[in-house]
N, C-alpha and C. Protein backbone atom coordinates (compact mmCIF):
# COMPACT_ATOMS: atom_id res chain seq x y z
N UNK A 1 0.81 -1.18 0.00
CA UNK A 1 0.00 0.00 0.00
C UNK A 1 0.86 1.25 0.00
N UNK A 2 2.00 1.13 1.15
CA UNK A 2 3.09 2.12 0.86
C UNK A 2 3.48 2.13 -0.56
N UNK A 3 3.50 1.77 -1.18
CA UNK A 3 4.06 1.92 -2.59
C UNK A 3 3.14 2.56 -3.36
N UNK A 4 1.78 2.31 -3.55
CA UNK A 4 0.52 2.97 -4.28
C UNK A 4 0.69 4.25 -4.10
N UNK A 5 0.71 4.31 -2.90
CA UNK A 5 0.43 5.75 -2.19
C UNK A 5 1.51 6.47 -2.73
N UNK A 6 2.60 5.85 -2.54
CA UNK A 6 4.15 6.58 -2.97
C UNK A 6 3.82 7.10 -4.82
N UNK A 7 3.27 5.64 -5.25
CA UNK A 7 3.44 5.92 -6.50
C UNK A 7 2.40 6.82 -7.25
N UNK A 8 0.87 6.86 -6.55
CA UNK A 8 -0.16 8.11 -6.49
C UNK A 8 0.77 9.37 -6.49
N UNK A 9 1.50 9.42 -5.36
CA UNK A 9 1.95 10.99 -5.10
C UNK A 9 2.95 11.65 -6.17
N UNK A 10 4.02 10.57 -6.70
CA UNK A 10 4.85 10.41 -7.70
C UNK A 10 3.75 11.28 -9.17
N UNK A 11 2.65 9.97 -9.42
CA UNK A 11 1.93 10.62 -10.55
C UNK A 11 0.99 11.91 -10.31
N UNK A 12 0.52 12.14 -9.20
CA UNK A 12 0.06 13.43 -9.06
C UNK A 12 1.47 14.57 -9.13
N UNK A 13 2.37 14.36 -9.02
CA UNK A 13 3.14 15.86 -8.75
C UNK A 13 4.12 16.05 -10.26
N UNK A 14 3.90 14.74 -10.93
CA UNK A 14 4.15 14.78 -12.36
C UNK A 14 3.19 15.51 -13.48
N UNK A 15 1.71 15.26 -12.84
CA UNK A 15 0.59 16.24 -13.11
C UNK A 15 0.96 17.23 -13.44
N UNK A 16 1.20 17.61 -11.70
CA UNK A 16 0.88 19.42 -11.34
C UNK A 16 2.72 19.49 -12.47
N UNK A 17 3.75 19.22 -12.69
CA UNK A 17 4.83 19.34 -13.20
C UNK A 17 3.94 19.64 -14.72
N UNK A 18 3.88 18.94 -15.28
CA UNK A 18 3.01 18.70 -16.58
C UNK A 18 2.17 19.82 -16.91
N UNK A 19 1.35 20.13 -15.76
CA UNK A 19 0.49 21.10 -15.21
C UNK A 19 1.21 22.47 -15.69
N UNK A 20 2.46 22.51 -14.96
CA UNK A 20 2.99 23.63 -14.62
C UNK A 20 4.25 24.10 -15.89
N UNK A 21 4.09 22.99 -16.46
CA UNK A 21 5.17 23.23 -17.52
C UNK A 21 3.89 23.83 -18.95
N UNK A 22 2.86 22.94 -18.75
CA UNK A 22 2.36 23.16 -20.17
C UNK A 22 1.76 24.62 -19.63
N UNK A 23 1.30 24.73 -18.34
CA UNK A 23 1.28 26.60 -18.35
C UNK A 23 2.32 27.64 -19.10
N UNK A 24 3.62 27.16 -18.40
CA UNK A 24 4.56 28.03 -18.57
C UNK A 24 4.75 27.74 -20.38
N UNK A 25 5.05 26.82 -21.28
CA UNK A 25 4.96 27.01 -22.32
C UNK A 25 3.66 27.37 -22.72
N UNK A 26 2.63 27.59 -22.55
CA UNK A 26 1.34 28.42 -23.29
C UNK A 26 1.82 30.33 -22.82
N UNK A 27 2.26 30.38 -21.77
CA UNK A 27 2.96 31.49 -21.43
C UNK A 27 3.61 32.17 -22.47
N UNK A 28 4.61 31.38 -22.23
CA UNK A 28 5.95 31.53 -23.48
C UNK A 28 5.42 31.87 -24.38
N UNK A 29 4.25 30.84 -24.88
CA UNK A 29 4.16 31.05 -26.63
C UNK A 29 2.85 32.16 -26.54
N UNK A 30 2.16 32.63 -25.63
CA UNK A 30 1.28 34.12 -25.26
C UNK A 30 2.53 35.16 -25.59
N UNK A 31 3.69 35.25 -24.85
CA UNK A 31 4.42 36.28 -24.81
C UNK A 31 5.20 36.76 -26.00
N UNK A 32 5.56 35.42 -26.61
CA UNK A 32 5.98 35.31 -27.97
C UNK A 32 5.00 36.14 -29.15
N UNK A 33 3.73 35.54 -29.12
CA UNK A 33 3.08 36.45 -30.01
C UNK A 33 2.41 37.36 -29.63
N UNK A 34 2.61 37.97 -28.31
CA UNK A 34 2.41 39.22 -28.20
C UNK A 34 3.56 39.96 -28.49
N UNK A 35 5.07 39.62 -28.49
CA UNK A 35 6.42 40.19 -29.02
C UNK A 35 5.94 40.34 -30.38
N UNK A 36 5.76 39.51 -30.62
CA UNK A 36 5.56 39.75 -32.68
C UNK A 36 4.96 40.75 -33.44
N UNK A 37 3.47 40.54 -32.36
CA UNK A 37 2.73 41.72 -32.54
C UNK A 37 3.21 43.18 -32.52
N UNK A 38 3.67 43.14 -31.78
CA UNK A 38 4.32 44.79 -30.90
C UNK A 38 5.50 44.79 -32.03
N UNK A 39 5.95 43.60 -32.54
CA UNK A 39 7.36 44.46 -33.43
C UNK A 39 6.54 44.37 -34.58
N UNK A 40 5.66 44.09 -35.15
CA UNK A 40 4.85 44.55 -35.99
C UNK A 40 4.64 46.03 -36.30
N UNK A 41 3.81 46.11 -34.88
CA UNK A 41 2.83 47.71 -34.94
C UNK A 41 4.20 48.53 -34.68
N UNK A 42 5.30 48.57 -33.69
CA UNK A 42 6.36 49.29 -33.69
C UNK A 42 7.09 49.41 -35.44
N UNK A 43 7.00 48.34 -36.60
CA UNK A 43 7.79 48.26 -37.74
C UNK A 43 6.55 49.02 -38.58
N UNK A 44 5.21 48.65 -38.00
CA UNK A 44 4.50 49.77 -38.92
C UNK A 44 4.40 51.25 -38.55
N UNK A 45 4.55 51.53 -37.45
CA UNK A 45 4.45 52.63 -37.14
C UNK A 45 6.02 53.55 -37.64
N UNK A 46 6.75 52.98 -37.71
CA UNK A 46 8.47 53.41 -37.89
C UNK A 46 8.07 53.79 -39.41
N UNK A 47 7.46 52.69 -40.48
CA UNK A 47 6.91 53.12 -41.71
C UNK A 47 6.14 54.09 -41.89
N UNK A 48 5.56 54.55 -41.13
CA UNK A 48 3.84 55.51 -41.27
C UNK A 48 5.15 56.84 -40.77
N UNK A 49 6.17 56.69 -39.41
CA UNK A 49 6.93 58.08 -39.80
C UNK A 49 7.86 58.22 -40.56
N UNK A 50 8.33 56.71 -41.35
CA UNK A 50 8.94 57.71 -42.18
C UNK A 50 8.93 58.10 -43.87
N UNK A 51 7.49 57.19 -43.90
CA UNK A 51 6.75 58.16 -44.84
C UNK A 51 6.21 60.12 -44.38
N UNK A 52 5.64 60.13 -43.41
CA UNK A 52 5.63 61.07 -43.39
C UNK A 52 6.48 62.17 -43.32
N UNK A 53 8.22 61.70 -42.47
CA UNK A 53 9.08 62.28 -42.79
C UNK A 53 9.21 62.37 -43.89
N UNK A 54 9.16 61.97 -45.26
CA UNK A 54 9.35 61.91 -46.72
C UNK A 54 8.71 62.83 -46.64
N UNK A 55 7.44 62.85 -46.83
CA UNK A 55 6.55 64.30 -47.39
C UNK A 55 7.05 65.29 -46.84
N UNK A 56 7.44 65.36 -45.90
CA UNK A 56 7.39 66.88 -44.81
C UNK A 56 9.02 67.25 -45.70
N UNK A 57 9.83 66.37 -46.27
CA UNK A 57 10.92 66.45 -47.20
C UNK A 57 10.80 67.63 -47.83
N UNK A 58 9.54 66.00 -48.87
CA UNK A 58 9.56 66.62 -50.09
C UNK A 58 8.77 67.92 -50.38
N UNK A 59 7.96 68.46 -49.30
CA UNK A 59 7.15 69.40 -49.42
C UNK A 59 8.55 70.74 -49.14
N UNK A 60 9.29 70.30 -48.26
CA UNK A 60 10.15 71.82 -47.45
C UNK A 60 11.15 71.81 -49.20
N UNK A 61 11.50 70.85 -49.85
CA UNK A 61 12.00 70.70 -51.34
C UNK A 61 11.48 72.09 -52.45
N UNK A 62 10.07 71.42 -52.43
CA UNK A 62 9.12 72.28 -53.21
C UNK A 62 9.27 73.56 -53.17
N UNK A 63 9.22 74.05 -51.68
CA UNK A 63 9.39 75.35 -51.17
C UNK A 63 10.26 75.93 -51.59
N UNK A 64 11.41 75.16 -51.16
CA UNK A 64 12.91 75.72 -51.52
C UNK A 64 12.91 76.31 -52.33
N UNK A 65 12.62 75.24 -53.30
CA UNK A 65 12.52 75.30 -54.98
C UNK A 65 11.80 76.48 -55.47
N UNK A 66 10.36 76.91 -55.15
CA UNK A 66 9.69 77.78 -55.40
C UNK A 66 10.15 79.06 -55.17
N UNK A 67 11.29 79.05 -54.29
CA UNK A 67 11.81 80.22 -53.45
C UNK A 67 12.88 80.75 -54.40
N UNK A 68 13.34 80.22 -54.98
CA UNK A 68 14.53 80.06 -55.60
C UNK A 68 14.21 80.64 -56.96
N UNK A 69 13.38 79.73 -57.47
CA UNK A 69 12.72 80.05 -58.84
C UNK A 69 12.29 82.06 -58.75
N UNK A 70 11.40 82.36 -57.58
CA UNK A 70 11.13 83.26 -57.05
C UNK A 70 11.97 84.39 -57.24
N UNK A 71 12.69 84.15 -56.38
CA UNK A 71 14.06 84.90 -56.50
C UNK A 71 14.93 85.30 -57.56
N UNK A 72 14.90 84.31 -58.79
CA UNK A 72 15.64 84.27 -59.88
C UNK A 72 14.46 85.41 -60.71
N UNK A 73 13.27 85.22 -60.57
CA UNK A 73 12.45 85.62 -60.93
C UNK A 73 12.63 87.37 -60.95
N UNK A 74 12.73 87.25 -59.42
CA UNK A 74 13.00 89.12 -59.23
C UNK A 74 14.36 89.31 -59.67
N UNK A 75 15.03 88.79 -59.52
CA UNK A 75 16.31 88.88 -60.27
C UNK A 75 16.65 89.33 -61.57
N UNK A 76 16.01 88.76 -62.54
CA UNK A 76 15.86 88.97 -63.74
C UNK A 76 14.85 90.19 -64.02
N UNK A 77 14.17 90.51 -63.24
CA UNK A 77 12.97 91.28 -63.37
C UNK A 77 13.91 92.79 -62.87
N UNK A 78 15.35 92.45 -62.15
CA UNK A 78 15.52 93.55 -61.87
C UNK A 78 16.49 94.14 -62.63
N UNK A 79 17.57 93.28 -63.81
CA UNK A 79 18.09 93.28 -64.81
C UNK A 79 17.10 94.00 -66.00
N UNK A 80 16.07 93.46 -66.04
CA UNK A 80 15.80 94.03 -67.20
C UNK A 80 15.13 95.61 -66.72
N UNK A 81 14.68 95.74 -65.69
CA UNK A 81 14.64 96.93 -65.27
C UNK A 81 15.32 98.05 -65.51
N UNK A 82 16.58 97.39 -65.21
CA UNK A 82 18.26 98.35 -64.67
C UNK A 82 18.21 98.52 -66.61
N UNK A 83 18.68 97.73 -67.53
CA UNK A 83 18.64 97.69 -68.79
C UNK A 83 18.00 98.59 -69.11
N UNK A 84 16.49 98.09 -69.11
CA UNK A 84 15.17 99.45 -69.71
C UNK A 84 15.61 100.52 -69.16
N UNK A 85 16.53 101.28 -68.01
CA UNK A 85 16.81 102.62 -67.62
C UNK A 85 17.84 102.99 -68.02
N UNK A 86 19.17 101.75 -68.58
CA UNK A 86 20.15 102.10 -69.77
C UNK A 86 19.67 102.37 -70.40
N UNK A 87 18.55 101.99 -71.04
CA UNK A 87 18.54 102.81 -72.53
C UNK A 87 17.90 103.85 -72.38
N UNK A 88 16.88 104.07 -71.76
CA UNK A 88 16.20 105.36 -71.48
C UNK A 88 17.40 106.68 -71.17
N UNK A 89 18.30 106.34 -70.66
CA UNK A 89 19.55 107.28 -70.51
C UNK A 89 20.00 107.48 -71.86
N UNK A 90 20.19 106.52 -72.31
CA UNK A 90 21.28 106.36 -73.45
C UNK A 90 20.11 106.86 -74.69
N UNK A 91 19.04 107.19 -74.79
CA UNK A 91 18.35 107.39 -75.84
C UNK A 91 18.12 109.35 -75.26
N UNK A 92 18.40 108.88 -73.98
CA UNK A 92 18.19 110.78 -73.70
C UNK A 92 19.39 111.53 -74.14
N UNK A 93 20.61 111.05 -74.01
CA UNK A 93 21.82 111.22 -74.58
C UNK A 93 21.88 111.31 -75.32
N UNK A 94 21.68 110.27 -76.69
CA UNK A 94 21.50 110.51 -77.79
C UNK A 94 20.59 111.21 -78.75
N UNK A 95 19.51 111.65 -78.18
CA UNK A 95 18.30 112.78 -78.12
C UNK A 95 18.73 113.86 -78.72
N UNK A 96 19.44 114.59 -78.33
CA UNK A 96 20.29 115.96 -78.46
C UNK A 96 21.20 115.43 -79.89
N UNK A 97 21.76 114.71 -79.74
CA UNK A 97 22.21 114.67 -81.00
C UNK A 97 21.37 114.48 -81.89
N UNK A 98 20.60 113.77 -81.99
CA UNK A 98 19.54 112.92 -83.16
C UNK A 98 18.49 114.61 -83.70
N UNK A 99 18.40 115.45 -82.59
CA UNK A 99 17.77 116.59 -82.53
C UNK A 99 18.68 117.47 -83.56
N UNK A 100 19.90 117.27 -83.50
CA UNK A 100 21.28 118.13 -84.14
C UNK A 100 20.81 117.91 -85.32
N UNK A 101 20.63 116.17 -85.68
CA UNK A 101 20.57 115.49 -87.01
C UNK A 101 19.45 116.32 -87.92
N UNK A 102 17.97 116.36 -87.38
CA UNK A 102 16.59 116.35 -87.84
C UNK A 102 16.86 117.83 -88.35
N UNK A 103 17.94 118.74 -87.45
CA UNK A 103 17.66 120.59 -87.95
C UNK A 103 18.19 120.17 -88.77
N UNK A 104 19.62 119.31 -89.04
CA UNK A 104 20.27 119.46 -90.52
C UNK A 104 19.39 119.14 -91.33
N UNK A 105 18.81 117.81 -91.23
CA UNK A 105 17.68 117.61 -92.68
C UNK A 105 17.19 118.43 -93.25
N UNK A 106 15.90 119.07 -92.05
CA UNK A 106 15.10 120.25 -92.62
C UNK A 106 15.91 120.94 -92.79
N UNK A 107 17.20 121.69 -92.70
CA UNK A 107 17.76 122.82 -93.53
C UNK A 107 18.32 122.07 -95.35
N UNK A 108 18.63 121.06 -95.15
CA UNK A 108 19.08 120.19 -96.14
C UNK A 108 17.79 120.11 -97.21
N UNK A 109 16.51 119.82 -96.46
CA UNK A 109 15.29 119.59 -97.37
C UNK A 109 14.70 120.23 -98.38
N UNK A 110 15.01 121.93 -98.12
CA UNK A 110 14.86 122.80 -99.46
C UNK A 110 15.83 122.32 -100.37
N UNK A 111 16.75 121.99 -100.36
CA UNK A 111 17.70 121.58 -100.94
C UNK A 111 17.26 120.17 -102.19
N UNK A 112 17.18 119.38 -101.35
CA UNK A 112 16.55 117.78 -101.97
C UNK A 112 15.26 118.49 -102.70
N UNK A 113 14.58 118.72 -101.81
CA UNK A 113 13.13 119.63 -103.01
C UNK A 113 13.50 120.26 -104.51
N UNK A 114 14.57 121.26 -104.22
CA UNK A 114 15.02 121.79 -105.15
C UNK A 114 15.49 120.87 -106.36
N UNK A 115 16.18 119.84 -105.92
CA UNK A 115 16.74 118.81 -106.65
C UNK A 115 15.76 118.18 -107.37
N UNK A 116 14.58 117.63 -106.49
CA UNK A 116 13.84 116.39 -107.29
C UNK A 116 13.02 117.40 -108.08
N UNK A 117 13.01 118.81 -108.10
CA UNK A 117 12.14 119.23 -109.39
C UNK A 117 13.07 119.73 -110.26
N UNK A 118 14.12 119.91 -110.06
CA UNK A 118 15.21 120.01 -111.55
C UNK A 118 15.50 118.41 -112.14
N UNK A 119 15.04 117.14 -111.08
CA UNK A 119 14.80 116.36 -111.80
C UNK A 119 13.47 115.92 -113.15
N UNK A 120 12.34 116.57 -112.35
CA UNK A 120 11.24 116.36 -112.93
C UNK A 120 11.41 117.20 -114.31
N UNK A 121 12.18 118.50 -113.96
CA UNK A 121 12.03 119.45 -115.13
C UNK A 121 12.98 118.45 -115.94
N UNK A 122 14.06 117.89 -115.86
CA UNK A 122 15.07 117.11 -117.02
C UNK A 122 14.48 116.05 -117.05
N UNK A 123 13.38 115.39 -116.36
CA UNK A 123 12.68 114.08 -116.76
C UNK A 123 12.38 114.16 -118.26
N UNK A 124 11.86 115.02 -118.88
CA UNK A 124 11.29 115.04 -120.51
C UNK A 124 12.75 115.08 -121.66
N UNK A 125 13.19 115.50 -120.99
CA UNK A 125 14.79 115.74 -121.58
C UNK A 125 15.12 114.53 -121.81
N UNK A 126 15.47 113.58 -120.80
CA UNK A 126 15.93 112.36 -120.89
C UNK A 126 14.77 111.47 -121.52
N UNK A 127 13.71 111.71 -121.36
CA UNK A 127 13.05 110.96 -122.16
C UNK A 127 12.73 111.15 -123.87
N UNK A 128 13.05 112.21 -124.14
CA UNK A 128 13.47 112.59 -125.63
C UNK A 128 14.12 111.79 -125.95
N UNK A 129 15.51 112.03 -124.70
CA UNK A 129 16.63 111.37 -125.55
C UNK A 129 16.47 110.21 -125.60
N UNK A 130 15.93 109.07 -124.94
CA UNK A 130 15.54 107.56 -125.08
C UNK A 130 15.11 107.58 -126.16
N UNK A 131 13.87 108.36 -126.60
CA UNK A 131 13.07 107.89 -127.71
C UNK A 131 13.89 108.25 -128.72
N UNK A 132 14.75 108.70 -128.54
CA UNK A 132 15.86 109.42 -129.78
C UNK A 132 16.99 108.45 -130.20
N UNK A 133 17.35 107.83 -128.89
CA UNK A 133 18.37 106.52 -128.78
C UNK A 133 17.40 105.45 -129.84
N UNK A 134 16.49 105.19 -129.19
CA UNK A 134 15.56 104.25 -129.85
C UNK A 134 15.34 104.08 -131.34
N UNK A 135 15.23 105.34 -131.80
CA UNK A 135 15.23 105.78 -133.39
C UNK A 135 16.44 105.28 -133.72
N UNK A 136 17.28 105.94 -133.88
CA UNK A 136 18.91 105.43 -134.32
C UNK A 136 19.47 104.39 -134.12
N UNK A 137 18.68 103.56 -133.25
CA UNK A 137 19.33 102.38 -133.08
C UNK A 137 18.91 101.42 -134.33
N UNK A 138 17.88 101.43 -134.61
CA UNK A 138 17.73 100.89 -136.45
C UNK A 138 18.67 101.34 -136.98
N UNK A 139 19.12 102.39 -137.20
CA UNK A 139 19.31 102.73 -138.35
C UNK A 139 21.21 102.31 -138.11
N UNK A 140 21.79 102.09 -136.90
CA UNK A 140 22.91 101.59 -136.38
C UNK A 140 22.95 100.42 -137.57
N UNK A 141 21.76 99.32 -136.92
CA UNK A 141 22.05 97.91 -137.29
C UNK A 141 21.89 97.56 -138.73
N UNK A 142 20.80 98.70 -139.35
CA UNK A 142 21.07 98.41 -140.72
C UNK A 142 22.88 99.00 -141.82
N UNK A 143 23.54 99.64 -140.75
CA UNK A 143 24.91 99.60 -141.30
C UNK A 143 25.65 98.74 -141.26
N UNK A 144 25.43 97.94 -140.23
CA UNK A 144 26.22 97.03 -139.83
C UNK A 144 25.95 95.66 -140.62
């Protein structure tokens, strides 16, 4: 009977062992996939910032960029400015002279007037003489 008893107590505390082990591995493997989980949502969440770090990038990029463009913008806007007031100088400068030029013409212009009607008056002249060339020129080729 000592022995039953011995060997009862033997298989009961192999139980609670059994017991106590298949706890602790359901444990284990609870803790395990709750680790998994968590490096999951921690590996998605690391993704979600650093996509959003990307945008917040590529947006401060844009800016830059726009700033820049901007800038080049007034830049050029202030070149051609400075330019358009070179010449506005440089055409006031040259003003006075070009003014020098226009009195000579008009004093020059009675002049040309005068000319193109001593042309008109020798226009008939020269045209005589064509029609005069014209005549004699028969009478050239029948010598020849």
């Amino acid at each position: 009977m000592k022995k039953k008893k011995s060997l009862k107590k033997k298989k009961k505390a192999y139980k609670r062992k059994d017991k106590r082990t298949l706890k602790g591995e359901r444990t284990k493997l609870l803790q395990r996939e709750e680790a998994r989980k968590l490096r999951e949502e921690v590996a998605r969440e690391d993704q979600q910032e650093r996509e959003r770090l990307d945008r917040i990038y590529k947006e401060r990029m844009k800016k830059e960029e726009e700033l820049v463009q901007s800038k080049e913008e007034r830049r050029l806007d202030k070149e051609v400015e400075q330019r358009l007031e070179q010449q506005k100088q440089e055409d006031q400068t040259n003003q006075p002279e070009n003014e020098g030029k226009e009195q000579e013409d008009q004093i020059n212009q009675p002049e040309n007037e005068e000319k193109k009607q001593e042309d008109q008056i020798n226009q008939p002249e020269n045209e005589e003489k064509k029609q005069e060339d014209q005549i004699n020129q028969p009478k050239e080729e029948k010598k020849e």
